[in-house]
C-alpha atoms as a PDB file:
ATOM      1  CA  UNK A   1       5.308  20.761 -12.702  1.00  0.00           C
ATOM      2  CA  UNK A   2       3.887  22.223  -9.369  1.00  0.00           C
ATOM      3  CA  UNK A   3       3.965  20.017  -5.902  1.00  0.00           C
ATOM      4  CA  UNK A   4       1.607  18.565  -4.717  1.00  0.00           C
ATOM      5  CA  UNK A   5      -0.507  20.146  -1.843  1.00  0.00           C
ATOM      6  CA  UNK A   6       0.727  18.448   1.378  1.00  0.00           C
ATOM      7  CA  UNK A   7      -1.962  17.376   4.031  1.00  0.00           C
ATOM      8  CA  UNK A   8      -0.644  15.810   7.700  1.00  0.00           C
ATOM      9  CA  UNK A   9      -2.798  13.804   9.688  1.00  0.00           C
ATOM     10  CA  UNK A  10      -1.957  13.942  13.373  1.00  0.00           C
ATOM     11  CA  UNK A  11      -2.519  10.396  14.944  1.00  0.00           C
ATOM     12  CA  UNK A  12      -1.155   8.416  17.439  1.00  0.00           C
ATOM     13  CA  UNK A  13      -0.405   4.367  17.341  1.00  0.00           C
ATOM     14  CA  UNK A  14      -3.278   1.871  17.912  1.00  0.00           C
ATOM     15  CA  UNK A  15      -6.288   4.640  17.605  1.00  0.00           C
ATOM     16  CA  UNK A  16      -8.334   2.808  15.526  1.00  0.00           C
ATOM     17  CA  UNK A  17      -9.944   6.254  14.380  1.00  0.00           C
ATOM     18  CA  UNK A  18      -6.398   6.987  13.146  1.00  0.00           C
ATOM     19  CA  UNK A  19      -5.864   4.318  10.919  1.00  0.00           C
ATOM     20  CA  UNK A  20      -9.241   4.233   9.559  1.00  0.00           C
ATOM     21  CA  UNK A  21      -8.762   8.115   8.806  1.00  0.00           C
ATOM     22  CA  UNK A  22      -5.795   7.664   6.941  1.00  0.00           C
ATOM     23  CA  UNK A  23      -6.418   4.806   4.795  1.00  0.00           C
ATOM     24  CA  UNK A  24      -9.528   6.498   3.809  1.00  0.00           C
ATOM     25  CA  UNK A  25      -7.726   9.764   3.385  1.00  0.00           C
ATOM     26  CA  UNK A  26      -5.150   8.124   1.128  1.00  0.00           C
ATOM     27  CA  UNK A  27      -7.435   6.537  -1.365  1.00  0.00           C
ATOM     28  CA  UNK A  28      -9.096  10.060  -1.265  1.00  0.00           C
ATOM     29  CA  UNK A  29      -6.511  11.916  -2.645  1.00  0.00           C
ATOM     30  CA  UNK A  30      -4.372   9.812  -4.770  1.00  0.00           C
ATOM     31  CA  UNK A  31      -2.243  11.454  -6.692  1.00  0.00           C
ATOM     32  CA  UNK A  32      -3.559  14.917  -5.783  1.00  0.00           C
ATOM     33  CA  UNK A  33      -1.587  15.579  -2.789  1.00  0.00           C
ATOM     34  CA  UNK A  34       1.138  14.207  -0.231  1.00  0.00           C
ATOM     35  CA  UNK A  35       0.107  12.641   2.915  1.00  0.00           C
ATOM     36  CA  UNK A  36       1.813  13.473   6.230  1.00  0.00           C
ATOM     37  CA  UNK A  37       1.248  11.433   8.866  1.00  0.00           C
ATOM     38  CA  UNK A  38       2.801  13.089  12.663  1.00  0.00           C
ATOM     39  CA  UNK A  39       2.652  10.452  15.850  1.00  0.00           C
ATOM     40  CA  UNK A  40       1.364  13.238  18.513  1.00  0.00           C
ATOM     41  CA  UNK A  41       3.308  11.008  21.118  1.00  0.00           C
ATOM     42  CA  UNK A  42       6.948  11.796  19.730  1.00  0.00           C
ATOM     43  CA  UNK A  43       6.359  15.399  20.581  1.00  0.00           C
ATOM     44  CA  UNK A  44       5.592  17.016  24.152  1.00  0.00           C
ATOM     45  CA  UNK A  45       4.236  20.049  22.559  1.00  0.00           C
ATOM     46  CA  UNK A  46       1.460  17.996  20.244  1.00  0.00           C
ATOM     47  CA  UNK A  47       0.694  15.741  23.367  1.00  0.00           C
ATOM     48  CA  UNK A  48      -0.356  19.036  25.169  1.00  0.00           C
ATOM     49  CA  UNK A  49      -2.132  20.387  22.161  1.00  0.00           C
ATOM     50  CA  UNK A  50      -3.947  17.170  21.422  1.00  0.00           C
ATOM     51  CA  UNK A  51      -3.992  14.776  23.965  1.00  0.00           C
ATOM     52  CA  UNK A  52      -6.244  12.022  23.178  1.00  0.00           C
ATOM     53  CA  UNK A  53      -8.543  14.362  20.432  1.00  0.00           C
ATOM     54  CA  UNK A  54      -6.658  12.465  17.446  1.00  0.00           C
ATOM     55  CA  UNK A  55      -6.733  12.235  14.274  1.00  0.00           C
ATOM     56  CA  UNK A  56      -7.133  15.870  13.057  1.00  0.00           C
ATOM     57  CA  UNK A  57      -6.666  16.933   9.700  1.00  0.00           C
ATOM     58  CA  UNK A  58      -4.269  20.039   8.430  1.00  0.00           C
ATOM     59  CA  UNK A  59      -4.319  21.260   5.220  1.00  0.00           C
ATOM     60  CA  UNK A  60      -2.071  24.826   4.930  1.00  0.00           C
ATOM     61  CA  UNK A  61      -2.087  25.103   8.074  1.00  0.00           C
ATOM     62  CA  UNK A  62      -5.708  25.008   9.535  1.00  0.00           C
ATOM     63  CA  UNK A  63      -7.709  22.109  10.847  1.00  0.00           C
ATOM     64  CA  UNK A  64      -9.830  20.412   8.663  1.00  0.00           C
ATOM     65  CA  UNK A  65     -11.566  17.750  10.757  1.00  0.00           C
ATOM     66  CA  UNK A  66     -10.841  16.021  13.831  1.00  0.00           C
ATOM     67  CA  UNK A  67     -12.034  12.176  14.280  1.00  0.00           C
ATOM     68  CA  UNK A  68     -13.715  11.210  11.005  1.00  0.00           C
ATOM     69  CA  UNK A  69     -12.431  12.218   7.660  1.00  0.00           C
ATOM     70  CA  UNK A  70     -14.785  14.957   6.548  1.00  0.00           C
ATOM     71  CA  UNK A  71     -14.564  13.881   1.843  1.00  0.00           C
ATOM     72  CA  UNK A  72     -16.384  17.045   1.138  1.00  0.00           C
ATOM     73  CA  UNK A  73     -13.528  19.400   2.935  1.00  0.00           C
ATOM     74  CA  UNK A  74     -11.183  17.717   1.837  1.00  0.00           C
ATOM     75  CA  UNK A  75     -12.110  17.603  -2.082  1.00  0.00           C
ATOM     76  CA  UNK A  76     -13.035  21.274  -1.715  1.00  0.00           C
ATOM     77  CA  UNK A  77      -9.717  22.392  -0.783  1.00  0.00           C
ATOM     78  CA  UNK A  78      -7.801  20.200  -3.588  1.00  0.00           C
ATOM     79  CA  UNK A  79      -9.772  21.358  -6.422  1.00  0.00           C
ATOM     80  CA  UNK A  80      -9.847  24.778  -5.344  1.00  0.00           C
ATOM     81  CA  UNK A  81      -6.145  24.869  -6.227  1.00  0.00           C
ATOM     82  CA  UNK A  82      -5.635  27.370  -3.176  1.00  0.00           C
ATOM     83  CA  UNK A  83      -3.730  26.425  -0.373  1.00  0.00           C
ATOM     84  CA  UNK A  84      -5.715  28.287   1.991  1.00  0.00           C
ATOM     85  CA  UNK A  85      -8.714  26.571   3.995  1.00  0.00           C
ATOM     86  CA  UNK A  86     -10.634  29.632   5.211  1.00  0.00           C
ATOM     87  CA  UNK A  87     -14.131  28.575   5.524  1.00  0.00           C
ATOM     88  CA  UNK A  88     -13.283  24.964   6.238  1.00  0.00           C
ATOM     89  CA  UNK A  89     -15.515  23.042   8.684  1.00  0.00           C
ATOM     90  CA  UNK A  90     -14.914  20.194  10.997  1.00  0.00           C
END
Protein backbone atom coordinates (compact mmCIF):
# COMPACT_ATOMS: atom_id res chain seq x y z
CA UNK A 1 0.00 0.00 0.00
CA UNK A 2 1.40 3.41 -1.30
CA UNK A 3 1.18 6.79 1.02
CA UNK A 4 -0.83 9.01 0.68
CA UNK A 5 0.06 12.27 -1.27
CA UNK A 6 0.81 14.90 1.43
CA UNK A 7 -0.59 18.52 0.90
CA UNK A 8 0.47 21.51 3.66
CA UNK A 9 -1.51 24.43 4.01
CA UNK A 10 0.47 27.41 5.26
CA UNK A 11 -1.78 29.51 7.69
CA UNK A 12 -1.41 31.46 10.53
CA UNK A 13 -3.83 31.58 13.86
CA UNK A 14 -7.12 33.58 13.77
CA UNK A 15 -7.12 34.17 9.71
CA UNK A 16 -10.43 33.35 9.17
CA UNK A 17 -9.41 32.54 5.42
CA UNK A 18 -7.20 29.89 7.06
CA UNK A 19 -9.57 27.99 8.84
CA UNK A 20 -12.19 28.14 6.31
CA UNK A 21 -9.46 26.78 3.76
CA UNK A 22 -8.66 23.94 5.71
CA UNK A 23 -11.84 22.61 6.84
CA UNK A 24 -12.91 22.77 3.33
CA UNK A 25 -9.68 21.24 2.18
CA UNK A 26 -10.10 18.36 4.62
CA UNK A 27 -13.53 17.23 3.65
CA UNK A 28 -12.03 17.55 0.07
CA UNK A 29 -9.67 15.02 0.24
CA UNK A 30 -10.63 12.49 2.74
CA UNK A 31 -8.89 9.68 2.63
CA UNK A 32 -6.93 10.60 -0.50
CA UNK A 33 -4.15 12.43 1.00
CA UNK A 34 -2.51 13.81 4.35
CA UNK A 35 -3.07 17.27 5.40
CA UNK A 36 -0.22 19.47 6.67
CA UNK A 37 -1.01 22.35 8.26
CA UNK A 38 2.50 24.94 8.95
CA UNK A 39 1.74 28.22 11.36
CA UNK A 40 3.90 30.80 9.08
CA UNK A 41 4.49 32.65 12.52
CA UNK A 42 6.74 29.82 14.15
CA UNK A 43 9.22 30.37 11.40
CA UNK A 44 11.22 33.71 10.49
CA UNK A 45 11.93 32.44 7.10
CA UNK A 46 7.94 31.73 6.17
CA UNK A 47 7.05 35.15 7.88
CA UNK A 48 9.39 36.79 5.23
CA UNK A 49 8.14 34.62 2.44
CA UNK A 50 4.50 35.10 3.31
CA UNK A 51 3.74 37.72 5.49
CA UNK A 52 0.15 38.27 5.72
CA UNK A 53 -0.63 36.42 1.94
CA UNK A 54 -1.92 33.19 3.94
CA UNK A 55 -3.30 30.38 3.39
CA UNK A 56 -1.45 28.98 0.31
CA UNK A 57 -1.67 25.62 -0.81
CA UNK A 58 1.50 23.11 -1.62
CA UNK A 59 1.14 20.07 -3.18
CA UNK A 60 4.90 18.44 -4.21
CA UNK A 61 6.25 21.26 -3.76
CA UNK A 62 4.52 24.07 -5.86
CA UNK A 63 1.75 26.43 -4.92
CA UNK A 64 -1.54 25.53 -5.63
CA UNK A 65 -3.68 28.47 -4.51
CA UNK A 66 -3.31 31.17 -2.16
CA UNK A 67 -6.57 32.55 -0.18
CA UNK A 68 -9.49 30.39 -1.33
CA UNK A 69 -9.24 26.71 -1.86
CA UNK A 70 -9.16 26.32 -5.62
CA UNK A 71 -11.53 22.10 -5.69
CA UNK A 72 -10.68 21.80 -9.30
CA UNK A 73 -6.62 21.97 -8.63
CA UNK A 74 -6.78 20.24 -6.08
CA UNK A 75 -8.88 17.08 -7.45
CA UNK A 76 -6.73 17.33 -10.58
CA UNK A 77 -3.58 16.68 -8.90
CA UNK A 78 -4.99 13.64 -6.64
CA UNK A 79 -6.43 11.73 -9.39
CA UNK A 80 -3.68 12.31 -11.62
CA UNK A 81 -1.69 9.99 -9.34
CA UNK A 82 1.51 12.23 -10.11
CA UNK A 83 3.04 14.12 -7.57
CA UNK A 84 4.02 16.83 -9.74
CA UNK A 85 1.73 20.07 -10.16
CA UNK A 86 3.16 21.57 -13.36
CA UNK A 87 0.41 23.41 -14.94
CA UNK A 88 -1.35 24.16 -11.68
CA UNK A 89 -3.15 27.52 -11.34
CA UNK A 90 -3.92 29.73 -8.45
Amino acid sequence: MSALPEITVFSRRGCHLCEDLIEELVLLVRDQATIRVEDVDTNPEWVKLYGELVPVVYYAGAEVCRYHLDRSAILALLNSGDNGVEGAAN
